[in-house]
Protein backbone atom coordinates (compact mmCIF):
# COMPACT_ATOMS: atom_id res chain seq x y z
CA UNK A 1 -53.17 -115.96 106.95
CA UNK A 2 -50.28 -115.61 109.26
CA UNK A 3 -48.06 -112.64 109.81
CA UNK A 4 -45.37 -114.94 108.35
CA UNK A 5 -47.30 -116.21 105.52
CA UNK A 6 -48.19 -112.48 104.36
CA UNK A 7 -44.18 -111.70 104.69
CA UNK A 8 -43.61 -114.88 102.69
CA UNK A 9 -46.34 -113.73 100.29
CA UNK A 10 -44.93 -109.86 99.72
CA UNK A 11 -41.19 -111.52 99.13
CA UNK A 12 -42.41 -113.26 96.42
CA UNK A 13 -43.47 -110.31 94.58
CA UNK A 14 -40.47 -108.22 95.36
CA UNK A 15 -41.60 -106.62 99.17
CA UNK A 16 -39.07 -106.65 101.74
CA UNK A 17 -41.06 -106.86 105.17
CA UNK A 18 -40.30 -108.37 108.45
CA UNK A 19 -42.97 -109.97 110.61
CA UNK A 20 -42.39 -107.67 113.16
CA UNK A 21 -42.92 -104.61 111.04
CA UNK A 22 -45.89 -105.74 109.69
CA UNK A 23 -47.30 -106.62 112.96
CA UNK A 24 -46.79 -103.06 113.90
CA UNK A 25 -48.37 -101.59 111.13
CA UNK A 26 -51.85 -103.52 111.21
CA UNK A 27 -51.94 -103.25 115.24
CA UNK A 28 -51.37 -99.60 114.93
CA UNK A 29 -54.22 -99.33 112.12
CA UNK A 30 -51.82 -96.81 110.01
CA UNK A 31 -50.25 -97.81 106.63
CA UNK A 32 -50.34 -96.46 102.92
CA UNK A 33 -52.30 -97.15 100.91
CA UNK A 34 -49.00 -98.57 98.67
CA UNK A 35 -48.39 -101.38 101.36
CA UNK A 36 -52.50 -102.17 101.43
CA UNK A 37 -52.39 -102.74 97.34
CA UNK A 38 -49.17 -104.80 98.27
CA UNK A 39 -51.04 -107.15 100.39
CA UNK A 40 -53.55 -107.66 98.00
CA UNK A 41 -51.90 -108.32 95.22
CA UNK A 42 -49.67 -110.65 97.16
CA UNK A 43 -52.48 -112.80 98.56
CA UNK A 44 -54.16 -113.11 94.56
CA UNK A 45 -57.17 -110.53 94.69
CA UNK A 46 -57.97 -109.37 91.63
CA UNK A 47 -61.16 -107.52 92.68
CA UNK A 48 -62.08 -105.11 95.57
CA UNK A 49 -65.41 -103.72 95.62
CA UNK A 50 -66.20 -100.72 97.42
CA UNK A 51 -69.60 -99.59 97.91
């Protein structure tokens, strides 16, 4: 998935990002945990497993 397609992804449930900002955050390696639930939500998991 593409920075835009994530962006495009998070609008559609109601999170304003830019590609740029995003881009920032996952280079730099630090975001909440908020924006990580976010992400997964937008791109349809339903299940993370941690083990």
């Amino acid at each position: 998935m593409t920075y835009a397609q994530l962006v495009e992804k998070l609008s559609e449930i109601g999170v304003a990002e830019t590609e740029p900002n995003i881009r920032n955050k996952l280079a730099r390696g630090k975001f909440t945990a908020v924006f990580l639930i976010q992400c997964l939500e937008a791109v349809g998991c339903s299940t993370l497993r941690l083990e």
